[in-house]
N, C-alpha and C. Protein backbone atom coordinates (compact mmCIF):
# COMPACT_ATOMS: atom_id res chain seq x y z
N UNK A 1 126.62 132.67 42.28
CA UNK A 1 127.72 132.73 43.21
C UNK A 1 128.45 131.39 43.15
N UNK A 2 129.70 131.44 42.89
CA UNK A 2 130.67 130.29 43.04
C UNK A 2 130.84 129.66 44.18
N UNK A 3 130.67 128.11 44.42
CA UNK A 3 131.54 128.15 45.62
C UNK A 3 133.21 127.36 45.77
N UNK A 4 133.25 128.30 46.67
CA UNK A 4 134.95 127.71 46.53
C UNK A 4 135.46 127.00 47.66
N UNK A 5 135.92 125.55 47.16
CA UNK A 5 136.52 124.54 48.65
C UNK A 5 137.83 124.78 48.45
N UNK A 6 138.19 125.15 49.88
CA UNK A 6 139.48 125.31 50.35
C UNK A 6 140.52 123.68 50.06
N UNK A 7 141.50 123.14 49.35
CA UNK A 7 141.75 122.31 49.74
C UNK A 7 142.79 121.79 51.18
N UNK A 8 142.33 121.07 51.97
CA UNK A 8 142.67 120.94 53.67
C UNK A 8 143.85 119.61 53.60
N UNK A 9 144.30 118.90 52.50
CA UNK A 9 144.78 117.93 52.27
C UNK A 9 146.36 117.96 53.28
N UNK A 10 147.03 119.25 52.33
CA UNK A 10 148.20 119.26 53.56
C UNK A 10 148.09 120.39 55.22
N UNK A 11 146.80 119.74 55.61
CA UNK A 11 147.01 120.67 56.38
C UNK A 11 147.19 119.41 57.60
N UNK A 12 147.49 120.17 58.92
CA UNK A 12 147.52 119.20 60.52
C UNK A 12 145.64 119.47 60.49
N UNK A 13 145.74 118.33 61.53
CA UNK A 13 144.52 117.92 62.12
C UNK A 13 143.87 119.39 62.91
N UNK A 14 144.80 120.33 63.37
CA UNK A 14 144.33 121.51 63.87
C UNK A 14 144.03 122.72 63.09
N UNK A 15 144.78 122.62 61.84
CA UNK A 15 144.79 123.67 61.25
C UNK A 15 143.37 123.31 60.41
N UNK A 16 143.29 122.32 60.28
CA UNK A 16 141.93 121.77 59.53
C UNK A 16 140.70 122.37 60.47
N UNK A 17 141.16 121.82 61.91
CA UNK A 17 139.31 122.53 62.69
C UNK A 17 139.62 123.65 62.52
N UNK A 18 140.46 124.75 62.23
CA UNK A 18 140.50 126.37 62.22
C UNK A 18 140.06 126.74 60.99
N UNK A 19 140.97 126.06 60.17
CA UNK A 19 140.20 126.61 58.95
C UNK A 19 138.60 126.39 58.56
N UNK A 20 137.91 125.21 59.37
CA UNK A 20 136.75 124.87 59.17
C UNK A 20 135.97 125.32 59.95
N UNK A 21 136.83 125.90 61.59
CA UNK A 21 135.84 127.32 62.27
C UNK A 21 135.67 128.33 61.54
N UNK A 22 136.54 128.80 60.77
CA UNK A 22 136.51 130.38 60.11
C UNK A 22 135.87 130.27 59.15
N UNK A 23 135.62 129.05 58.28
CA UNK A 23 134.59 129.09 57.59
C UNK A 23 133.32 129.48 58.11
N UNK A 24 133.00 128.78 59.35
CA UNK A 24 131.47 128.88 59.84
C UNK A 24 131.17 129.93 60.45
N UNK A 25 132.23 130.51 60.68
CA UNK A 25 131.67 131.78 61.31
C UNK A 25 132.32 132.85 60.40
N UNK A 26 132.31 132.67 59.07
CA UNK A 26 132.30 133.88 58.15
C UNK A 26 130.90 133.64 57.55
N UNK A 27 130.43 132.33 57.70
CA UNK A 27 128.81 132.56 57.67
C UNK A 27 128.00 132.69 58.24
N UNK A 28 128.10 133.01 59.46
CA UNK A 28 127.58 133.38 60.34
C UNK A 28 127.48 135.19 60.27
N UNK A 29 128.70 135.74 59.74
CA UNK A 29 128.91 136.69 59.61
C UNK A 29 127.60 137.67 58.74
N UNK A 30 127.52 136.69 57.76
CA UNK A 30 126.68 136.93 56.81
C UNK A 30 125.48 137.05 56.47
N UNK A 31 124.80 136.50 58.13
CA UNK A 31 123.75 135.89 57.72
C UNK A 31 123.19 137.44 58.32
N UNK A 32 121.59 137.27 58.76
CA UNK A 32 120.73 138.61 59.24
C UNK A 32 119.76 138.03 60.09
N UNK A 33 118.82 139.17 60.56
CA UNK A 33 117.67 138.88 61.24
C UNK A 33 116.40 138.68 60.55
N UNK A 34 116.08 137.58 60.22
CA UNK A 34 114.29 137.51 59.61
C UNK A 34 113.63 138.28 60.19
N UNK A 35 112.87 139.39 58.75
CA UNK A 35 112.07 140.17 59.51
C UNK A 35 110.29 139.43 59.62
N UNK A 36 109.51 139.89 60.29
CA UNK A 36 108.20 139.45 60.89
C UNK A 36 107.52 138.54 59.82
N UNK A 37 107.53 139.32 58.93
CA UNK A 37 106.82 137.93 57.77
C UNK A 37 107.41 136.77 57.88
N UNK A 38 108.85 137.22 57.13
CA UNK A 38 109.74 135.85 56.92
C UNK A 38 109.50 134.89 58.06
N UNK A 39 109.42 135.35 59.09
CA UNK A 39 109.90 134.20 60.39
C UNK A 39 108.92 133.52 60.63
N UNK A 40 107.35 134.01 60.44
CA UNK A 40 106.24 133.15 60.79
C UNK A 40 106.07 132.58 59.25
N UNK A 41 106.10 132.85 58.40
CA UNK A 41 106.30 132.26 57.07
C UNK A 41 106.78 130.56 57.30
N UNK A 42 108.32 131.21 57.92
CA UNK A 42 109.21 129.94 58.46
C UNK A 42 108.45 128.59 58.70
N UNK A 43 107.91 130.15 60.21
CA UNK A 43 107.71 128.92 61.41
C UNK A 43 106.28 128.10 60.92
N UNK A 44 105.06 128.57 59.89
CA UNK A 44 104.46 127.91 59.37
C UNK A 44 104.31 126.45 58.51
N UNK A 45 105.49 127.16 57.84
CA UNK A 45 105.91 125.50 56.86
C UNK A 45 106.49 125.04 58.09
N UNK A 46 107.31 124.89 58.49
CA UNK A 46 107.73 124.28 59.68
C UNK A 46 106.90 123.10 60.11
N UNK A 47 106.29 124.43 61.00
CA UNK A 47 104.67 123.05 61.52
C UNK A 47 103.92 122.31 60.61
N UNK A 48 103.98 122.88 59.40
CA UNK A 48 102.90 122.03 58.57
C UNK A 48 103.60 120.84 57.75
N UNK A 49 104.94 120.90 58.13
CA UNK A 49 105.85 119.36 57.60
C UNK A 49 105.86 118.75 59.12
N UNK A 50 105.84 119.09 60.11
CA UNK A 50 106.03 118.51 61.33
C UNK A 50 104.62 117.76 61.53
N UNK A 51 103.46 118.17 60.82
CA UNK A 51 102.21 117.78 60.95
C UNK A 51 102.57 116.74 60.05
N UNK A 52 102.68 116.91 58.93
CA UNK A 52 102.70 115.76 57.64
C UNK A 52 103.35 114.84 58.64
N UNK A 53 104.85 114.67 58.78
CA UNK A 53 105.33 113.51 58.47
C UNK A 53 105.06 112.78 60.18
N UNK A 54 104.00 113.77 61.03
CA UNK A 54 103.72 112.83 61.89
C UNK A 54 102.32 112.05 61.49
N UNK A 55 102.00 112.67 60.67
CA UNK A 55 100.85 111.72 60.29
C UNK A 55 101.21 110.43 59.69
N UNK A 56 102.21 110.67 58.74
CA UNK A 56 102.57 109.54 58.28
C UNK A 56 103.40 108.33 58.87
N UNK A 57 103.45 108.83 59.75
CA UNK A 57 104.73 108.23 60.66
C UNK A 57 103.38 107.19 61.61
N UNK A 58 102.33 108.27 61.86
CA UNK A 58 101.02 107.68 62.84
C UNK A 58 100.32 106.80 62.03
N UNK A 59 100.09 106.83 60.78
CA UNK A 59 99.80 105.90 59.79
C UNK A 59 100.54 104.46 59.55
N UNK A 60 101.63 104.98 59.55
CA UNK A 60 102.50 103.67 59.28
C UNK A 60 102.76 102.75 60.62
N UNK A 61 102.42 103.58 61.66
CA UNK A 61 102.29 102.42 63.26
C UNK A 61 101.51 102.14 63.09
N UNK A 62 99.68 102.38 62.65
CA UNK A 62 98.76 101.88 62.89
C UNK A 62 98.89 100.90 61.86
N UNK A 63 99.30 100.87 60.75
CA UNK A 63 99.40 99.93 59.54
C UNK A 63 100.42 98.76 60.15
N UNK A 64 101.41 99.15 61.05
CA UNK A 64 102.32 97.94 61.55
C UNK A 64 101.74 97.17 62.58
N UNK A 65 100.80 97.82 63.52
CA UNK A 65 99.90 97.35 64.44
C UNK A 65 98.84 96.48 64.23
N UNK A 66 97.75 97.31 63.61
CA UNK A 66 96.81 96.31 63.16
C UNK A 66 96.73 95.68 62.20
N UNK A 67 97.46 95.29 61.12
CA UNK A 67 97.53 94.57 60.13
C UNK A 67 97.86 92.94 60.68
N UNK A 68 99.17 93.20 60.92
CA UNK A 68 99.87 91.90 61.65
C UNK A 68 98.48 91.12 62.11
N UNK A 69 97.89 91.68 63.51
CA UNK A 69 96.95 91.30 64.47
C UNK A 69 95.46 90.33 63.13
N UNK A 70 95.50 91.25 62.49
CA UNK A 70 94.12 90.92 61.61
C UNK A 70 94.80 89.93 60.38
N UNK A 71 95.53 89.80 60.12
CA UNK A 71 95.53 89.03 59.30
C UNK A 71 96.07 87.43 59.86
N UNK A 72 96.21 87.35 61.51
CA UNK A 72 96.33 86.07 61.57
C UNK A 72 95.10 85.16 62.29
N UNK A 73 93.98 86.01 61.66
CA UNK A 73 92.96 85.37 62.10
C UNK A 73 92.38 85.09 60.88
């Protein structure tokens, strides 16, 4: 599938948010309802990157925390 940008160059400042509403809601148009798999599928990876990068995130405070402390002794 191609995609195609409208060019907005001569347009007014209004005609620009219209044309850039009707974009979003011709995709909106398009879109559907996830059926039962798909959505817990989703919502799985979901949580399991929300897990990762709080771990890493909990890693990297404890590494900013106690390092500092221990190494100026």
């Amino acid at each position: 599938m191609s995609e195609f940008q409208f060019d907005f160059s001569w347009l007014t400042d209004r005609e620009k948010f219209r044309a850039k509403l009707n974009e979003y809601i011709n995709v909106l148009k398009m879109t559907r309802k996830p059926d039962k798999e798909e959505f817990f599928m989703t919502t799985k990876v979901s949580v399991a990157v929300m897990f990762v990068v709080g771990t890493i995130g909990f890693i990297i405070y404890l590494l900013m925390s106690v390092l500092p402390t221990s190494l100026r002794h």
